[in-house]
C-alpha atoms as a PDB file:
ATOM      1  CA  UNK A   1     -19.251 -36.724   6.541  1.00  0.00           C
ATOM      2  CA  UNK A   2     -16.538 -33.954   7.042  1.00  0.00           C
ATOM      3  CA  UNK A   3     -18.109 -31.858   4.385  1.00  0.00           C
ATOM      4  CA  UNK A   4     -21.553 -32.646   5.773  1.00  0.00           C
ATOM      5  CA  UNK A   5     -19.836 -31.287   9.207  1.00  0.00           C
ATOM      6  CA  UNK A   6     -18.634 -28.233   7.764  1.00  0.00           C
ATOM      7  CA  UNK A   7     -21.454 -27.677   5.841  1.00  0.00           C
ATOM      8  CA  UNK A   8     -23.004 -27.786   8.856  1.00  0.00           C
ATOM      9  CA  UNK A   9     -20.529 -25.034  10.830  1.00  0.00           C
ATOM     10  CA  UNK A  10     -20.638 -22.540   8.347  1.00  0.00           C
ATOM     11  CA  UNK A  11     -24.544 -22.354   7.945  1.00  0.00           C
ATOM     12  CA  UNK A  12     -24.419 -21.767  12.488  1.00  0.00           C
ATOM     13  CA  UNK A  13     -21.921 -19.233  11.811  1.00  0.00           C
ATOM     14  CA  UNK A  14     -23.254 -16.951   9.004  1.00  0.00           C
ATOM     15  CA  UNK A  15     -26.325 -15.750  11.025  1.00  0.00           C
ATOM     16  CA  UNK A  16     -24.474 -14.739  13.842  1.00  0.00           C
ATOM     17  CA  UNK A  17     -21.920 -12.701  11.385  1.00  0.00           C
ATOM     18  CA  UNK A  18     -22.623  -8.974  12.256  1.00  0.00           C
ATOM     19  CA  UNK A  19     -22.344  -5.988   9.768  1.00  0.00           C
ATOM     20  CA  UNK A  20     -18.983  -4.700  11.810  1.00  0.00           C
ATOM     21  CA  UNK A  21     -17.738  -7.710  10.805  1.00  0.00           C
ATOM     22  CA  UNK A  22     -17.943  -7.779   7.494  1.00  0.00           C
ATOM     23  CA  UNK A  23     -16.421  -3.891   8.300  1.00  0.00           C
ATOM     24  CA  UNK A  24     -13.545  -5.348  10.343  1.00  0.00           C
ATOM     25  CA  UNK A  25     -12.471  -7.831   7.558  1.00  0.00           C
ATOM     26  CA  UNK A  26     -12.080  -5.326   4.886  1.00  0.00           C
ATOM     27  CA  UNK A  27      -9.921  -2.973   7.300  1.00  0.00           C
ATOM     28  CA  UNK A  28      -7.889  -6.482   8.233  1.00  0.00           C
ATOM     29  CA  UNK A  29      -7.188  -6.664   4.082  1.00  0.00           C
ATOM     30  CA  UNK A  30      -6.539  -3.327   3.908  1.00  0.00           C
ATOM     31  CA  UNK A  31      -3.741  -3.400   6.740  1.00  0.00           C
ATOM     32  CA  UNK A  32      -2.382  -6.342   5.385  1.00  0.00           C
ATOM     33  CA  UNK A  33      -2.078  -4.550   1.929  1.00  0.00           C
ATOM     34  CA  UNK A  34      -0.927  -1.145   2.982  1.00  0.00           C
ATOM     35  CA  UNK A  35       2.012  -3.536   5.078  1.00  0.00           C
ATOM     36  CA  UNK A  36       2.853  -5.100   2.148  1.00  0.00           C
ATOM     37  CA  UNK A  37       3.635  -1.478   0.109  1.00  0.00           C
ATOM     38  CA  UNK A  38       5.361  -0.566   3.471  1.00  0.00           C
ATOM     39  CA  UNK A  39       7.679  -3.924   3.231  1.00  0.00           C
ATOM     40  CA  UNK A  40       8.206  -2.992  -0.608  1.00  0.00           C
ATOM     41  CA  UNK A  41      12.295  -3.416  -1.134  1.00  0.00           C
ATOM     42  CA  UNK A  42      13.408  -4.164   2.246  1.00  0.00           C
ATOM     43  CA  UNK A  43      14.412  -7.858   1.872  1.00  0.00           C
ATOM     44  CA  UNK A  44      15.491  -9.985  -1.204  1.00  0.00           C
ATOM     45  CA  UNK A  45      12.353 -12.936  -0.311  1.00  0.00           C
ATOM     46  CA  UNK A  46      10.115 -13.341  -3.187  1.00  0.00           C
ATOM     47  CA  UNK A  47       7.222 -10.834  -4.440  1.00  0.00           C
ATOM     48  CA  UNK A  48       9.406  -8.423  -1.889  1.00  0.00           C
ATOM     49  CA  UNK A  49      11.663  -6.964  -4.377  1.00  0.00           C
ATOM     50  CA  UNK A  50       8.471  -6.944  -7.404  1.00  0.00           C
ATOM     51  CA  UNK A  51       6.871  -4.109  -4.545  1.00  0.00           C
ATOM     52  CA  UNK A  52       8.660  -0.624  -5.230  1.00  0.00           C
ATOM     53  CA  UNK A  53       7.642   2.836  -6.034  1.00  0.00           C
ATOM     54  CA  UNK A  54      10.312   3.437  -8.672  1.00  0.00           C
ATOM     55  CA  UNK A  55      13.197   1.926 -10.482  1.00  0.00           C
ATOM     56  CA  UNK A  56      16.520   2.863 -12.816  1.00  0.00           C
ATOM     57  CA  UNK A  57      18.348   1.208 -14.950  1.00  0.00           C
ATOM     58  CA  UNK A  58      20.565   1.382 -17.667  1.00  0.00           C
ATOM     59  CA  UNK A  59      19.465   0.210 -21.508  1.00  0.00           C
ATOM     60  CA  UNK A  60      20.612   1.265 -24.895  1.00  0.00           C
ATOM     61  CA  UNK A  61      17.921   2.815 -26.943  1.00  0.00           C
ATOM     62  CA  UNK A  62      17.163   5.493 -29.115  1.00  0.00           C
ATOM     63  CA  UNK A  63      18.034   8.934 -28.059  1.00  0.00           C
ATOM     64  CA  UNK A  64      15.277  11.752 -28.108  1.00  0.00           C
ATOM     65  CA  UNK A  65      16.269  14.609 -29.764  1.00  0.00           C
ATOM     66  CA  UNK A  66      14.403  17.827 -29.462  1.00  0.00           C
ATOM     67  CA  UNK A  67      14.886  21.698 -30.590  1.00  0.00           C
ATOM     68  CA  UNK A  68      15.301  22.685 -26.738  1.00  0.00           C
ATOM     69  CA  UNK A  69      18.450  20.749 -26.782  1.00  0.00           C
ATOM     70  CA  UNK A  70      21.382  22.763 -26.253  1.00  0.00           C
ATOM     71  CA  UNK A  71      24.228  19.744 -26.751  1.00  0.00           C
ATOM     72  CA  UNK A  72      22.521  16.818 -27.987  1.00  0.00           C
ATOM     73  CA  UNK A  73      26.077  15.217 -28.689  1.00  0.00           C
ATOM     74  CA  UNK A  74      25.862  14.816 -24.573  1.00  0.00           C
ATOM     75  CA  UNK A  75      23.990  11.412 -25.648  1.00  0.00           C
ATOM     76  CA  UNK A  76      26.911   9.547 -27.214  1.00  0.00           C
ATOM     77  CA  UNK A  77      29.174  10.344 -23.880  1.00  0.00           C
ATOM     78  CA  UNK A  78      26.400   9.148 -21.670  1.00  0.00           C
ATOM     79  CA  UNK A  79      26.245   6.165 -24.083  1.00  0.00           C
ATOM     80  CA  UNK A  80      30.068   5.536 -24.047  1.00  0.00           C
ATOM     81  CA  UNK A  81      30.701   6.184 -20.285  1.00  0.00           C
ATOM     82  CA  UNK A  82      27.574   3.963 -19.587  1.00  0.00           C
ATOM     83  CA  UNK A  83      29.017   0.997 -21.676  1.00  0.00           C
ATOM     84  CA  UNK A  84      28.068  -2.652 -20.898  1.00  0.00           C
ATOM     85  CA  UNK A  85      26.355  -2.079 -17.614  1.00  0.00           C
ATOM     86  CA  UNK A  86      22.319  -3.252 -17.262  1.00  0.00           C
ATOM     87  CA  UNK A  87      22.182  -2.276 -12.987  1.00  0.00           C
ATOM     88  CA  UNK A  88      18.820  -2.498 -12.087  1.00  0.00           C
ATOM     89  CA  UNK A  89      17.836  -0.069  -8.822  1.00  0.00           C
ATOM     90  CA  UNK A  90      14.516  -0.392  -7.063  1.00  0.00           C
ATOM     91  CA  UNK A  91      12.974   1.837  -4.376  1.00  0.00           C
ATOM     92  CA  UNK A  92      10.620   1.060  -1.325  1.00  0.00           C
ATOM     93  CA  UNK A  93       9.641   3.312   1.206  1.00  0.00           C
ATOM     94  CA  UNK A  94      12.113   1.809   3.610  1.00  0.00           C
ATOM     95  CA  UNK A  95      14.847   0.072   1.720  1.00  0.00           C
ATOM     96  CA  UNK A  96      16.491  -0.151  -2.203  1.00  0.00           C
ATOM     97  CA  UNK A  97      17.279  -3.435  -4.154  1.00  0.00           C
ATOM     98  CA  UNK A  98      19.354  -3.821  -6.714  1.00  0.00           C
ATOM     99  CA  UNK A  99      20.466  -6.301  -9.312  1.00  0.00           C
ATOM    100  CA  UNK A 100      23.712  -5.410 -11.033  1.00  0.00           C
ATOM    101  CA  UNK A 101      23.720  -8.253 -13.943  1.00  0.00           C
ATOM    102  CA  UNK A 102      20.064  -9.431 -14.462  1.00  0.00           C
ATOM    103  CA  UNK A 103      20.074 -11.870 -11.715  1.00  0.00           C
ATOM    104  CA  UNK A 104      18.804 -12.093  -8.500  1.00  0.00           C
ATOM    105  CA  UNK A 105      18.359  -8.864  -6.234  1.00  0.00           C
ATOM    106  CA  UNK A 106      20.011  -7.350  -3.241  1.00  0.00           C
ATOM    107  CA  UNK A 107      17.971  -5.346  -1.201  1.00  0.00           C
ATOM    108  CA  UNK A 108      18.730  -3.758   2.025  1.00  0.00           C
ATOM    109  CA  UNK A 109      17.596  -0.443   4.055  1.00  0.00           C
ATOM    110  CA  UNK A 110      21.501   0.234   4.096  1.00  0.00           C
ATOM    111  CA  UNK A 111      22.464   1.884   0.905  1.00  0.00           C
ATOM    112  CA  UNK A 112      26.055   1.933   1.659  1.00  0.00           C
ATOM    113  CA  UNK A 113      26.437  -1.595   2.432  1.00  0.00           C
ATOM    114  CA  UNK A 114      24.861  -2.508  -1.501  1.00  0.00           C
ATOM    115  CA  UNK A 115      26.725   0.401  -3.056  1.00  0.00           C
ATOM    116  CA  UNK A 116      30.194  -1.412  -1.975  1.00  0.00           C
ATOM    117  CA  UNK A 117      29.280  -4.461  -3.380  1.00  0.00           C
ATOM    118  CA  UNK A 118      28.868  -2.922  -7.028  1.00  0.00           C
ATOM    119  CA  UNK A 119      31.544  -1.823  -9.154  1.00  0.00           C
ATOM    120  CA  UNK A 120      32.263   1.331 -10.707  1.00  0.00           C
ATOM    121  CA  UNK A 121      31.557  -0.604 -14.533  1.00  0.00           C
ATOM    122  CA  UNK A 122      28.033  -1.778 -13.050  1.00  0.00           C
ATOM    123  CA  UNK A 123      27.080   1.641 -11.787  1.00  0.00           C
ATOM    124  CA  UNK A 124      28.974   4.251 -13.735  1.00  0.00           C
ATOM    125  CA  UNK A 125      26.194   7.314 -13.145  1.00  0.00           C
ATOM    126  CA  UNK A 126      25.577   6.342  -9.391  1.00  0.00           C
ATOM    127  CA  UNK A 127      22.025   5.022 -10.102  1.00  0.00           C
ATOM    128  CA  UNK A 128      22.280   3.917  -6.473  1.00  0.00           C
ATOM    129  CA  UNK A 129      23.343   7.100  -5.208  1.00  0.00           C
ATOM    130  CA  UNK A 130      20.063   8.642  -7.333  1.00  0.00           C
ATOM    131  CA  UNK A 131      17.587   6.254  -5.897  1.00  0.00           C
ATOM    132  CA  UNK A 132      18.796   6.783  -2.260  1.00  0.00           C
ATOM    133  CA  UNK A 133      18.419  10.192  -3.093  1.00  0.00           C
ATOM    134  CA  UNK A 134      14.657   9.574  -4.472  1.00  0.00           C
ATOM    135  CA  UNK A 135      13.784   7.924  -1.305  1.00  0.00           C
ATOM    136  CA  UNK A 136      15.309   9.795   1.640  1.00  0.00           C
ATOM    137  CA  UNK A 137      14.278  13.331   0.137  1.00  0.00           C
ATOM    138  CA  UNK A 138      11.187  12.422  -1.731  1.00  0.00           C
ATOM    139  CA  UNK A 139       9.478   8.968  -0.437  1.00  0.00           C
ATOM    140  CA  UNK A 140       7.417  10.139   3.315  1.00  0.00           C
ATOM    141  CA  UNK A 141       6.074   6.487   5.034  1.00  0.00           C
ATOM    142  CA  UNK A 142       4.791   8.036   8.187  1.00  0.00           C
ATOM    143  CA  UNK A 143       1.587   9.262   6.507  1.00  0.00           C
ATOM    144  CA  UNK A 144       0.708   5.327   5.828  1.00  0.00           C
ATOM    145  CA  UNK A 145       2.176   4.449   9.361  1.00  0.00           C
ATOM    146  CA  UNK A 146      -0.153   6.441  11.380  1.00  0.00           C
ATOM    147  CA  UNK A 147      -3.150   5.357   8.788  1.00  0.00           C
ATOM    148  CA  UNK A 148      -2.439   1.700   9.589  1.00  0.00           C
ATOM    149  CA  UNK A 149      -2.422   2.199  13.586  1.00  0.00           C
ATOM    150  CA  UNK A 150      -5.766   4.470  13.191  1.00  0.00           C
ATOM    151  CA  UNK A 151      -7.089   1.596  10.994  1.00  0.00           C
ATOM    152  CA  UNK A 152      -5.758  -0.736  13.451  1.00  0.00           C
ATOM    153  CA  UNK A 153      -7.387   0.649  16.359  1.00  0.00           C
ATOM    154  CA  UNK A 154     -10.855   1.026  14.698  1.00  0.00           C
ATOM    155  CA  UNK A 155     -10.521  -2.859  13.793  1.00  0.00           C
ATOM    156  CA  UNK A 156     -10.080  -3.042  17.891  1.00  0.00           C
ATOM    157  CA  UNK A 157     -13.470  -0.457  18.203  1.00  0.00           C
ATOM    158  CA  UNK A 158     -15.595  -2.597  15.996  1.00  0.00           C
ATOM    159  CA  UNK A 159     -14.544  -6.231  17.721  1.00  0.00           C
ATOM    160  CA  UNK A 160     -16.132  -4.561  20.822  1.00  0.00           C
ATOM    161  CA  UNK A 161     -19.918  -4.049  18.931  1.00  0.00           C
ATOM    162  CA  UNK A 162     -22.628  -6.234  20.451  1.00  0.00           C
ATOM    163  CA  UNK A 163     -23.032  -9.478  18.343  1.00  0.00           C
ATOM    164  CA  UNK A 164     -26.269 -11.510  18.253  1.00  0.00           C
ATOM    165  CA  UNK A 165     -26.894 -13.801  21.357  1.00  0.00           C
ATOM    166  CA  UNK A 166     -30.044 -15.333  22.856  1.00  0.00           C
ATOM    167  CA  UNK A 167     -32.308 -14.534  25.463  1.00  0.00           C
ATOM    168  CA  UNK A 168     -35.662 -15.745  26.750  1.00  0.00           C
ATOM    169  CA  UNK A 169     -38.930 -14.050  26.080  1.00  0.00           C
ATOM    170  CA  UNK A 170     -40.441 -13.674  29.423  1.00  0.00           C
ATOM    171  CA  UNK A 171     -44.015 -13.781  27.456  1.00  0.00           C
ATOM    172  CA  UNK A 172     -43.609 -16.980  25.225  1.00  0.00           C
ATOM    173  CA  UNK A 173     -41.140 -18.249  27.561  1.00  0.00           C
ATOM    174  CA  UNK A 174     -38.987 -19.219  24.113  1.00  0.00           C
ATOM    175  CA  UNK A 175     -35.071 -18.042  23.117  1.00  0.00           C
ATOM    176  CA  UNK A 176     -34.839 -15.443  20.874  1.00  0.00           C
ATOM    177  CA  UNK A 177     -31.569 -14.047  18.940  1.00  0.00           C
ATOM    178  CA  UNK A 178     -31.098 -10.269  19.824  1.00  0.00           C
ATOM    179  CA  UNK A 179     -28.622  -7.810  18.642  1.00  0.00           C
ATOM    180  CA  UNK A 180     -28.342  -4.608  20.823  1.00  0.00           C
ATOM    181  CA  UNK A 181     -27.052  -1.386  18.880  1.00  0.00           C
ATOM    182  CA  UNK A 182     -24.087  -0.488  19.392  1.00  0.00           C
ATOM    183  CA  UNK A 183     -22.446   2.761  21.548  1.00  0.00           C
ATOM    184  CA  UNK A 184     -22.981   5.810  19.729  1.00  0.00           C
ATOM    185  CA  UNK A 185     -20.065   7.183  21.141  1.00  0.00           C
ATOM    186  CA  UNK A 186     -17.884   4.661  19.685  1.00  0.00           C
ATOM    187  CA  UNK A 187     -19.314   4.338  16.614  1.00  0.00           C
ATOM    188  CA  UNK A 188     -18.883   7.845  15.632  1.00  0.00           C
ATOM    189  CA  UNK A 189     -15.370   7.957  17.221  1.00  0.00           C
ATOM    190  CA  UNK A 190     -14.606   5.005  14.850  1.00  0.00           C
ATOM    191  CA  UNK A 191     -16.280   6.555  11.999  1.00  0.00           C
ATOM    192  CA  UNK A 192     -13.976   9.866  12.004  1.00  0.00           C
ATOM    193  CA  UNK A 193     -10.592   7.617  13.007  1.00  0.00           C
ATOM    194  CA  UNK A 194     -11.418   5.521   9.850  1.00  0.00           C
ATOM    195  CA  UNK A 195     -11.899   8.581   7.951  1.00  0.00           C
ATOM    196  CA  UNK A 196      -8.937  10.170   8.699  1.00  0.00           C
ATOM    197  CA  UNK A 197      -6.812   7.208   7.811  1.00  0.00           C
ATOM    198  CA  UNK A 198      -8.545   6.837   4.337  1.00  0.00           C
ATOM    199  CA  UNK A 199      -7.259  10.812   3.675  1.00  0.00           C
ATOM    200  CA  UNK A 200      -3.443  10.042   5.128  1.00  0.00           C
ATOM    201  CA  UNK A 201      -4.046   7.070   2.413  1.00  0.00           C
ATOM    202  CA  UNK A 202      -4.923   8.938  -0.313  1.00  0.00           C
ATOM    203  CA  UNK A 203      -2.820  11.872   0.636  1.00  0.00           C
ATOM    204  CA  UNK A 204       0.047   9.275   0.419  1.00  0.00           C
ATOM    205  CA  UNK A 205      -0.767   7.460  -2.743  1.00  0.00           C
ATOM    206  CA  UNK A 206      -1.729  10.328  -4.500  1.00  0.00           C
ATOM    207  CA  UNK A 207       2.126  11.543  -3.255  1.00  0.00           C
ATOM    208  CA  UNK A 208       3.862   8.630  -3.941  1.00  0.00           C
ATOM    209  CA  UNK A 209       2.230   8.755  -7.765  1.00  0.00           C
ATOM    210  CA  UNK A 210       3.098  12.273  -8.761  1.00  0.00           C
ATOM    211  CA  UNK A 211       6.519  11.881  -7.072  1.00  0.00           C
ATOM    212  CA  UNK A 212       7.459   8.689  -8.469  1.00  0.00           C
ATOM    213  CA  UNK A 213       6.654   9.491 -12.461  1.00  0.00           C
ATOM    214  CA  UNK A 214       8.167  12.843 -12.174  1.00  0.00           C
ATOM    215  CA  UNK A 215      11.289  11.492 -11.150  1.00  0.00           C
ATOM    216  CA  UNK A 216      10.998   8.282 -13.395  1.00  0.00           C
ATOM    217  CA  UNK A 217      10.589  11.171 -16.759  1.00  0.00           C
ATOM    218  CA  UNK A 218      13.876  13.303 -15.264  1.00  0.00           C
ATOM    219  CA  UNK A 219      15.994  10.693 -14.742  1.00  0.00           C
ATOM    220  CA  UNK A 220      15.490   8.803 -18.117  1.00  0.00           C
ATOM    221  CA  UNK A 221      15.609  12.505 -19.990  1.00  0.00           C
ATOM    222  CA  UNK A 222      19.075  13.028 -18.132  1.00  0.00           C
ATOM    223  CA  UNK A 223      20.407   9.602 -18.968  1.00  0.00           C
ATOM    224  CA  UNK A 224      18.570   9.893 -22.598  1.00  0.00           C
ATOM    225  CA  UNK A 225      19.547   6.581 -24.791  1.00  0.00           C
ATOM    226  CA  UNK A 226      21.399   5.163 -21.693  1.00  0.00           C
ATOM    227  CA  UNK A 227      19.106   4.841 -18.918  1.00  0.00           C
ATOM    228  CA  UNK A 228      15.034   4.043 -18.281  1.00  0.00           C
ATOM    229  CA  UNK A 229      13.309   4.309 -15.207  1.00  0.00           C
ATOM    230  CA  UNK A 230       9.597   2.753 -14.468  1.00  0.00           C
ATOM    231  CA  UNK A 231       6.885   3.326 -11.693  1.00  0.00           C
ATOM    232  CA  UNK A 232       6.123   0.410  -9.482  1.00  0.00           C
ATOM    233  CA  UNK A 233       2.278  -0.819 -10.546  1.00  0.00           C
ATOM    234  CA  UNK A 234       2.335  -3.392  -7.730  1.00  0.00           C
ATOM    235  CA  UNK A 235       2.793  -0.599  -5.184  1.00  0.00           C
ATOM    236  CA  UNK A 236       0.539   1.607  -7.216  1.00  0.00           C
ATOM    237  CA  UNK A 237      -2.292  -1.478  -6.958  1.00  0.00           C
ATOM    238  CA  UNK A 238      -1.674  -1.889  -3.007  1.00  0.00           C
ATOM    239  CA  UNK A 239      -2.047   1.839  -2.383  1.00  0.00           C
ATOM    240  CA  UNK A 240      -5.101   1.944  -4.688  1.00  0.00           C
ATOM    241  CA  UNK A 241      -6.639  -1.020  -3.507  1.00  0.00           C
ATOM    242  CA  UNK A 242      -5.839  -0.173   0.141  1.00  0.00           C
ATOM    243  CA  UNK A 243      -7.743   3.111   0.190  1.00  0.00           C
ATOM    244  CA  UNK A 244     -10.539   1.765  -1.663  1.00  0.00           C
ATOM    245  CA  UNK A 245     -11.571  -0.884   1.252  1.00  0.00           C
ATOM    246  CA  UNK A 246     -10.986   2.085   3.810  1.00  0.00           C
ATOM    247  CA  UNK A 247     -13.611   4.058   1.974  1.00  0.00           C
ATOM    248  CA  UNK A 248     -16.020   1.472   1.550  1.00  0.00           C
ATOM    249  CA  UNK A 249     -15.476   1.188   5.444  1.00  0.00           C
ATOM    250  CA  UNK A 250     -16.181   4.693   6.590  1.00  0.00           C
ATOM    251  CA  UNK A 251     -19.764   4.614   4.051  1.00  0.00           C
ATOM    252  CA  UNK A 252     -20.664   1.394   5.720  1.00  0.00           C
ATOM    253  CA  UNK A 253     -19.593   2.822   9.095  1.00  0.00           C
ATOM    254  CA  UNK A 254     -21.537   6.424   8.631  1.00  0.00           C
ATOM    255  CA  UNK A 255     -24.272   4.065   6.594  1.00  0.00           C
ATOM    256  CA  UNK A 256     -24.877   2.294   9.523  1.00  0.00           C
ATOM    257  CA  UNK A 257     -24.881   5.173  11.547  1.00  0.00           C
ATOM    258  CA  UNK A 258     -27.774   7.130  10.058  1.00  0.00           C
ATOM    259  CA  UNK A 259     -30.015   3.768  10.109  1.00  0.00           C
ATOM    260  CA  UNK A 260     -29.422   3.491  13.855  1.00  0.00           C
ATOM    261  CA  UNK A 261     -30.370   7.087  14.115  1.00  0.00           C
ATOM    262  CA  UNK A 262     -33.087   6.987  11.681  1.00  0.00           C
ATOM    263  CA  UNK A 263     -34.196   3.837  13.625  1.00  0.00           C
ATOM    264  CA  UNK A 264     -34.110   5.678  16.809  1.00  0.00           C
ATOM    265  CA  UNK A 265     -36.423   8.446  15.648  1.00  0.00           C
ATOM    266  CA  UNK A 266     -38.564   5.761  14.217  1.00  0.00           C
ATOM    267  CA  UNK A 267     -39.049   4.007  17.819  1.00  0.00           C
ATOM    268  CA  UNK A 268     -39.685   7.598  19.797  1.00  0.00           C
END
């Protein structure tokens, strides 16, 4: 009978879903995942530490040699000084974890207060002191800050669109579901906030790419044999995947648009 019930509910409900809502539900995932890239390194919970741009960390392998090499004996010192030690450092746009024997991490927007927990044998090239570095010169949040308010307030702009309700035909004296348009004004207002969000997105991502493999290739060629470095793919997937449902919003917002226009001229 409860599924019957629900059943039921949901069938009511889906006719009086609008368009902007479908809109408003892809900007709410969007938030949520451009939040999540945000919150990337700033506590040890679970999944939090797994979100980072970029991460060092020491491991014996095979040095490269190459011609351009001016002292490629430089390897075996880096190897010696480097020793035992298998620190792990991750970055986030506003904090750094790090896991100095392979267990758990520490993570913490004060760098200073992690760096005096770790010894000089865990961290003997200041891999901490390189990824604070990384993020206070290179990493730039505000871009995504500003595109989660705009997105934010054009979820707010699309809750106020007309939805369907009933009235009474004055000529068959029956209810009838109508759906006014909604303001011009605010549509197009909505349509160029959402739009300018999507470009701080992808101005960001496409940043926070090129910045994070450059650095990941100069740091492992300076520690070469001692120490790798990596790009974060979840971050990479939430910055992706975040600009990707803003786009699809701004088509279905300019989509919609032109049909109320085109309608419009139609009806003249």
């Amino acid at each position: 009978m409860a599924n019957v019930r629900f059943a039921v509910g949901i069938q009511r409900l889906i006719p009086f879903l609008g368009y902007h809502h479908v809109l408003m539900i892809l900007i709410a995932i969007a938030i949520i995942l451009l939040s999540l890239l945000l919150a990337g390194c700033t506590s040890s919970s679970p999944l939090i530490p797994g979100i980072f741009i970029i991460s060092f960390y020491y491991q014996m392998y095979t040095p490269v040699y190459d011609p351009t090499q001016v002292d490629p004996g430089v390897t075996a010192a880096i190897a010696n000084l480097v020793g035992n030690a298998m620190l792990e450092v991750r970055v986030g746009y506003f904090g750094i974890c790090v896991n100095p024997d392979g267990g758990s991490f520490l993570c913490s927007n004060n760098v200073t207060l992690l760096a005096e927990q770790i010894s000089i044998d865990e961290d003997p090239l200041n891999l901490i002191w390189v990824a604070e570095t990384f993020k206070n010169s290179v990493v730039f949040p505000y871009l995504l800050i500003v595109a989660i308010v705009l997105a934010f307030v054009v979820f707010l702009m699309l809750a106020t669109f007309p939805g369907w309700h009933e009235e009474r035909d004055a000529r068959t004296g029956s209810d009838v579901d109508i759906k006014p348009f909604p303001s011009r004004p605010v549509s197009q207002a909505a349509l160029a906030l959402i739009f300018i969000s999507s470009i701080f997105v992808l101005v960001s991502v496409l940043w926070q790419h090129t910045a994070s493999v450059a650095a990941a290739q100069v740091a492992q060629d300076f520690g070469n044999g001692s120490v790798r470095s990596g790009v974060g793919t979840s971050a990479m997937v939430l910055g992706w995947f975040g600009f990707a449902l803003l786009i699809i919003v701004t088509i279905g917002l300019l989509v919609m648009i032109l049909s109320i226009h085109l309608l419009d001229r139609l009806t003249d």
